[in-house]
N, C-alpha and C. Protein backbone atom coordinates (compact mmCIF):
# COMPACT_ATOMS: atom_id res chain seq x y z
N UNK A 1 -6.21 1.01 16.24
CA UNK A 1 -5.90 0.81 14.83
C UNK A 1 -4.40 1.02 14.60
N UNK A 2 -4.06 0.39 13.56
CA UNK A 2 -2.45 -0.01 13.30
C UNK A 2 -2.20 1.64 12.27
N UNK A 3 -0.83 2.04 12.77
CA UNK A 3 -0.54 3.93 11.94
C UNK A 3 0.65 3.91 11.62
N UNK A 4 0.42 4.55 10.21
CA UNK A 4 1.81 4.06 9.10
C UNK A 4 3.09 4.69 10.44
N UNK A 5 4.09 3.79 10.24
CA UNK A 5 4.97 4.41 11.01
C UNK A 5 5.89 5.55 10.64
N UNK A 6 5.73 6.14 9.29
CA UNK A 6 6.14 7.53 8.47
C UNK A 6 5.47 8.59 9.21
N UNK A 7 3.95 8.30 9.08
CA UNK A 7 3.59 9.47 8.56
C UNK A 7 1.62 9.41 9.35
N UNK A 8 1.55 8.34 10.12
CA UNK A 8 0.50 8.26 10.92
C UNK A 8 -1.05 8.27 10.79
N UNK A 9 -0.99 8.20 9.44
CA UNK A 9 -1.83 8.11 8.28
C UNK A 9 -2.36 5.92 8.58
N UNK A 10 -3.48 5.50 8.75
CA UNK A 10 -3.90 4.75 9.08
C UNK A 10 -3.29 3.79 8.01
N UNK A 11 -2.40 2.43 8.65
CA UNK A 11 -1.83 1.39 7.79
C UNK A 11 -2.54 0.67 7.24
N UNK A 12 -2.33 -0.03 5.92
CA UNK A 12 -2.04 -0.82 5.19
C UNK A 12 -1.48 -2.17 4.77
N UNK A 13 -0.26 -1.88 4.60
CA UNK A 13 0.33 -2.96 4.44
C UNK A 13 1.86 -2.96 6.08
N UNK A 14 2.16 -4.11 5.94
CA UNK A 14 3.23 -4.58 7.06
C UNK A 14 4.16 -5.54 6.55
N UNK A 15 5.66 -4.29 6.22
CA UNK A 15 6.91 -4.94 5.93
C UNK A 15 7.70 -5.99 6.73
N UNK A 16 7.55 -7.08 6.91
CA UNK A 16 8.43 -8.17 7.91
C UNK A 16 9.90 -7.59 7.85
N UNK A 17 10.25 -7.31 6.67
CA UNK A 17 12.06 -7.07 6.53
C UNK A 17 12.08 -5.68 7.93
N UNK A 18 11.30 -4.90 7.70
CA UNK A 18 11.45 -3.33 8.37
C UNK A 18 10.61 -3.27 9.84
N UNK A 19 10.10 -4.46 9.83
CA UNK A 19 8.98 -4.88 11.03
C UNK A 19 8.34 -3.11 11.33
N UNK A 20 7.56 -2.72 10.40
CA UNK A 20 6.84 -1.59 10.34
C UNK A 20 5.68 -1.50 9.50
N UNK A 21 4.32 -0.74 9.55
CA UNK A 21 3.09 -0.93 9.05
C UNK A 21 3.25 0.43 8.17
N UNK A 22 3.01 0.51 7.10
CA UNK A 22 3.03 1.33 6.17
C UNK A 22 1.31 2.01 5.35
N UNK A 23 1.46 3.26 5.50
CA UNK A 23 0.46 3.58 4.26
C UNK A 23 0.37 3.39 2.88
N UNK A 24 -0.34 3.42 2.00
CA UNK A 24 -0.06 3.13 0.86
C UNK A 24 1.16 3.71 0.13
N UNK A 25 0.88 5.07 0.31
CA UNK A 25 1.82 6.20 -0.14
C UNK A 25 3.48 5.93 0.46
N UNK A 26 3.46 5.98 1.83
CA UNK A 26 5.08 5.39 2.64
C UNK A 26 5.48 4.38 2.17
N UNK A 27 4.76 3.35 1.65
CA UNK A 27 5.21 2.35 1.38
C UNK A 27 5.95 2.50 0.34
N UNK A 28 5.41 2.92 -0.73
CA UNK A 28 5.73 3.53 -2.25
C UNK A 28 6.89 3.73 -1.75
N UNK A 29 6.92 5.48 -1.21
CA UNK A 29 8.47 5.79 -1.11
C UNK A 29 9.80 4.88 -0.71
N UNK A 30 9.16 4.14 0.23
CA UNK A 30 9.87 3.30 1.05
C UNK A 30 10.74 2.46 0.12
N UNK A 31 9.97 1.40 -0.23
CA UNK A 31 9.99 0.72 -1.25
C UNK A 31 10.98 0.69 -2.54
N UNK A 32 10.76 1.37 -2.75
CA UNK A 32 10.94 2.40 -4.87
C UNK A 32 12.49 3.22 -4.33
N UNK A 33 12.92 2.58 -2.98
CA UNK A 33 14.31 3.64 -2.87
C UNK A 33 15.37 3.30 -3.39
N UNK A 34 15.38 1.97 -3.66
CA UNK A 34 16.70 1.23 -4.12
C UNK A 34 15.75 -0.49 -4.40
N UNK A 35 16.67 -1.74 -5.56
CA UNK A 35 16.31 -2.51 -5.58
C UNK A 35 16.09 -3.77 -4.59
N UNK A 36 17.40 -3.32 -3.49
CA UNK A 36 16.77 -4.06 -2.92
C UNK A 36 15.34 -3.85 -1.97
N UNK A 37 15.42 -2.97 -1.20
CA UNK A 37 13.96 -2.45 -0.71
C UNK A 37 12.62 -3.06 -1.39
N UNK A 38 12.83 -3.00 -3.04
CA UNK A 38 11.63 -3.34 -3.89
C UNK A 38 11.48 -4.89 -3.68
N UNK A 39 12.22 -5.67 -3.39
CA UNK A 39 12.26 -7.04 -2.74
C UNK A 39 11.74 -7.64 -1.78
N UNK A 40 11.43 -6.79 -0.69
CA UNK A 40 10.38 -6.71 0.53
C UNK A 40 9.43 -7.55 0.00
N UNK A 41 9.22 -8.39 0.76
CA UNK A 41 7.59 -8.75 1.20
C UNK A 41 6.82 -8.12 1.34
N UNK A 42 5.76 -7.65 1.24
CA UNK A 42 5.41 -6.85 2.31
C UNK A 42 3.48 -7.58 2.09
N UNK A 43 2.71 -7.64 3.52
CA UNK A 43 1.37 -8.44 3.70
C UNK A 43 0.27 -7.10 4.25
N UNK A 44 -0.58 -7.18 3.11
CA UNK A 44 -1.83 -6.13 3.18
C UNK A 44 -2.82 -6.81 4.84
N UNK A 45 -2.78 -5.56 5.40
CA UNK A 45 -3.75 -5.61 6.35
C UNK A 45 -5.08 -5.89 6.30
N UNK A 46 -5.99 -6.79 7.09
CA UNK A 46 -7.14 -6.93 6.94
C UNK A 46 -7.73 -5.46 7.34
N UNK A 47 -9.05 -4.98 6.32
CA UNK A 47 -9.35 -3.39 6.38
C UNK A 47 -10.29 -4.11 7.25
N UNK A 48 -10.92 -4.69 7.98
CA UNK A 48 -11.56 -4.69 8.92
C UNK A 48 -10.97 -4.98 9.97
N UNK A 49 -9.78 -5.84 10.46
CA UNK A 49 -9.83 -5.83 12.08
C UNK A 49 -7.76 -5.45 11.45
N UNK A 50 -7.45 -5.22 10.78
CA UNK A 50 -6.09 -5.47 10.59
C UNK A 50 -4.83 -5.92 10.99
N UNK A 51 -5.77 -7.50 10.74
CA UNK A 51 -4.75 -8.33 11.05
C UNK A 51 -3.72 -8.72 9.80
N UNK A 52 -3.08 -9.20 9.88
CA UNK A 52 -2.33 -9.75 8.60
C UNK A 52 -3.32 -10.72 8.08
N UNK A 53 -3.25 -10.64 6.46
CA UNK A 53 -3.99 -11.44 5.57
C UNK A 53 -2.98 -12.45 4.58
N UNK A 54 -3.51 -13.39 4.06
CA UNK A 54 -2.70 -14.34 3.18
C UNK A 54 -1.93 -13.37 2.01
N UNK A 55 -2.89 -12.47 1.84
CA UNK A 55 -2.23 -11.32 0.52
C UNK A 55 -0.54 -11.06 0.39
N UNK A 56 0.14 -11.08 -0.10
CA UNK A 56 1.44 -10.43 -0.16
C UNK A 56 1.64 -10.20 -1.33
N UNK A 57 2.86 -9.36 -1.53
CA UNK A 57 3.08 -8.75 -2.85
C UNK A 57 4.70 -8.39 -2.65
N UNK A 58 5.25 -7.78 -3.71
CA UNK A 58 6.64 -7.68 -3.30
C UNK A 58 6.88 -6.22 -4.94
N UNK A 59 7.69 -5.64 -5.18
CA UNK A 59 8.09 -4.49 -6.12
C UNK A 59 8.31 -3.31 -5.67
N UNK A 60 8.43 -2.29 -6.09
CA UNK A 60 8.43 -0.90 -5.57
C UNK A 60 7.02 -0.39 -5.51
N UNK A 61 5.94 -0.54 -6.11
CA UNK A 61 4.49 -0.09 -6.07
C UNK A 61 4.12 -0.88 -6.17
N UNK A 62 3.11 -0.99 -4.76
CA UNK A 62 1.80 -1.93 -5.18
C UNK A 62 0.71 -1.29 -5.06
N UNK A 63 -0.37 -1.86 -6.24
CA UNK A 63 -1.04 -1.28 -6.67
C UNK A 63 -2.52 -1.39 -4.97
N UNK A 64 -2.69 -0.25 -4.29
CA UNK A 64 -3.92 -0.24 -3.48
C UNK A 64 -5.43 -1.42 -4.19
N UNK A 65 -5.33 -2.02 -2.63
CA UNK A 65 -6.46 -2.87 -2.77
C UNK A 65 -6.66 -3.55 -1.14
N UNK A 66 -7.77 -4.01 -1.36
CA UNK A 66 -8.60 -4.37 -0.09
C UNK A 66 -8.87 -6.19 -0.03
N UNK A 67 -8.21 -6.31 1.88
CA UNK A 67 -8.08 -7.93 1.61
C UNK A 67 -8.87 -7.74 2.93
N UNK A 68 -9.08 -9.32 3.21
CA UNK A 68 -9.53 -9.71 4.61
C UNK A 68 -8.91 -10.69 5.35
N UNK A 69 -8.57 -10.60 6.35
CA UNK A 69 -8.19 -11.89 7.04
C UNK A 69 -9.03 -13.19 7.26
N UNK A 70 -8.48 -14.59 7.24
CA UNK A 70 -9.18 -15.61 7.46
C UNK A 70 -10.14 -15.56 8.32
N UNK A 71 -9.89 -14.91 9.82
CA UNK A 71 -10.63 -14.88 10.55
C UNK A 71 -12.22 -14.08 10.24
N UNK A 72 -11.76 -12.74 9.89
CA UNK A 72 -13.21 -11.73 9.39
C UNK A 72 -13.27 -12.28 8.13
N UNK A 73 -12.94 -13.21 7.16
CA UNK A 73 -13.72 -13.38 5.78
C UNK A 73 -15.00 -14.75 7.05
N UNK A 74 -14.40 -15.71 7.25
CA UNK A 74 -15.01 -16.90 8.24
C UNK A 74 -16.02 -16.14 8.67
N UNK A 75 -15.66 -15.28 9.64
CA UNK A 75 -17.10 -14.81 10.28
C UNK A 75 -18.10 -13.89 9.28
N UNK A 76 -17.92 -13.45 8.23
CA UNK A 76 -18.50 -12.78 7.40
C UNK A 76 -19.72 -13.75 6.79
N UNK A 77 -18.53 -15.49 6.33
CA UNK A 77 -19.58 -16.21 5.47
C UNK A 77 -20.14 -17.49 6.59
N UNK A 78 -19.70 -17.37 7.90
CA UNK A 78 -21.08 -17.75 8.78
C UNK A 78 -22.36 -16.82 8.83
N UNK A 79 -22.28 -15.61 9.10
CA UNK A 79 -22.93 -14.14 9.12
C UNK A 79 -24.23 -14.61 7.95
N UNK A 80 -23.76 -14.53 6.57
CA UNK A 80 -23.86 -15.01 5.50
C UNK A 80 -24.76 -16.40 5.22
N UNK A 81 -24.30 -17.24 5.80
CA UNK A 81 -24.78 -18.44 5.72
C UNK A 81 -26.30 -18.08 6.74
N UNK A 82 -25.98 -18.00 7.85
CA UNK A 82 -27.00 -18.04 8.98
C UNK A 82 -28.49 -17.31 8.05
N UNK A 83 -27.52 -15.66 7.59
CA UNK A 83 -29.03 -15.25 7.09
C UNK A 83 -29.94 -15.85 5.54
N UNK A 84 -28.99 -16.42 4.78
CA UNK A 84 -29.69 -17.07 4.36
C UNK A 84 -30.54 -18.23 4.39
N UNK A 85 -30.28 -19.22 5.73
CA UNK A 85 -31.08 -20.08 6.25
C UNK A 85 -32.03 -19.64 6.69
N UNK A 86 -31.92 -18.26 7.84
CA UNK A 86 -32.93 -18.17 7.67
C UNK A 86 -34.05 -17.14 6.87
N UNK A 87 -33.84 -16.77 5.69
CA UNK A 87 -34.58 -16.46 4.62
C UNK A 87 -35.55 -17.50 3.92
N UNK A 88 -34.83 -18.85 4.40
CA UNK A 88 -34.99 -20.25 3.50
C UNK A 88 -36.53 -20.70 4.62
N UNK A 89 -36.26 -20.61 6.09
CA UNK A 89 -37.12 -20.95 6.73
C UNK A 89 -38.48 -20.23 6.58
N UNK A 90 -38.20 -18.73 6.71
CA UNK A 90 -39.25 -17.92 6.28
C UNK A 90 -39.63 -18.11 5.36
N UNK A 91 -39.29 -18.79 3.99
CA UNK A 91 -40.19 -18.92 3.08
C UNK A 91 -40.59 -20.01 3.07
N UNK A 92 -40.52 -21.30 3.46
CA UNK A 92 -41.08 -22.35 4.01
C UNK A 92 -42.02 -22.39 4.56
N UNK A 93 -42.44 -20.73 5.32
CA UNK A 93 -43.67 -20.89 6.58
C UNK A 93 -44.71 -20.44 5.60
N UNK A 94 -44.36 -19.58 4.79
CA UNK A 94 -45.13 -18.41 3.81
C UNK A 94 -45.97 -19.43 3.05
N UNK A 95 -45.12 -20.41 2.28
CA UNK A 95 -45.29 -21.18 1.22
C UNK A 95 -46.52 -22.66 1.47
């Protein structure tokens, strides 16, 4: 697993400008130090495999929240799909 590089506290988000993975909290500080800092990019980690996600955001605080990467949302709504087919079959046999 990816660890804020402050403070080792399990990452979050990942600054491209600082090429470093941040906690919510490090980031804040990080961030909020001066205007330009608040200019950062910075791309929320997928909380399941944490990869980088489409998410980005940019200011001195961003507000905590939970994204997924293309890859684990995809396999989530095959996952998804499959069991509802077959819910669909089982009631076909019932019926």
């Amino acid at each position: 697993m990816k660890r804020c590089e402050l403070c080792d506290c399990l990452a979050k988000l990942y600054c491209e400008s600082y090429e470093a993975n941040h906690c919510w909290q490090c980031d804040t500080y990080v961030h909020s130090a001066n205007l330009l800092a608040a200019k950062h990019s910075r791309t929320l980690l997928c909380h399941v495999c944490q990869s980088l996600t489409p998410w980005t955001g940019t200011g001195p605080k961003l507000v905590p929240t939970v994204s997924g990467c293309n890859s684990c949302v995809s396999n989530l709504s095959c996952k998804e799909e499959r069991s509802s087919e077959g819910d669909q079959v089982g009631d076909n046999i019932d019926g």
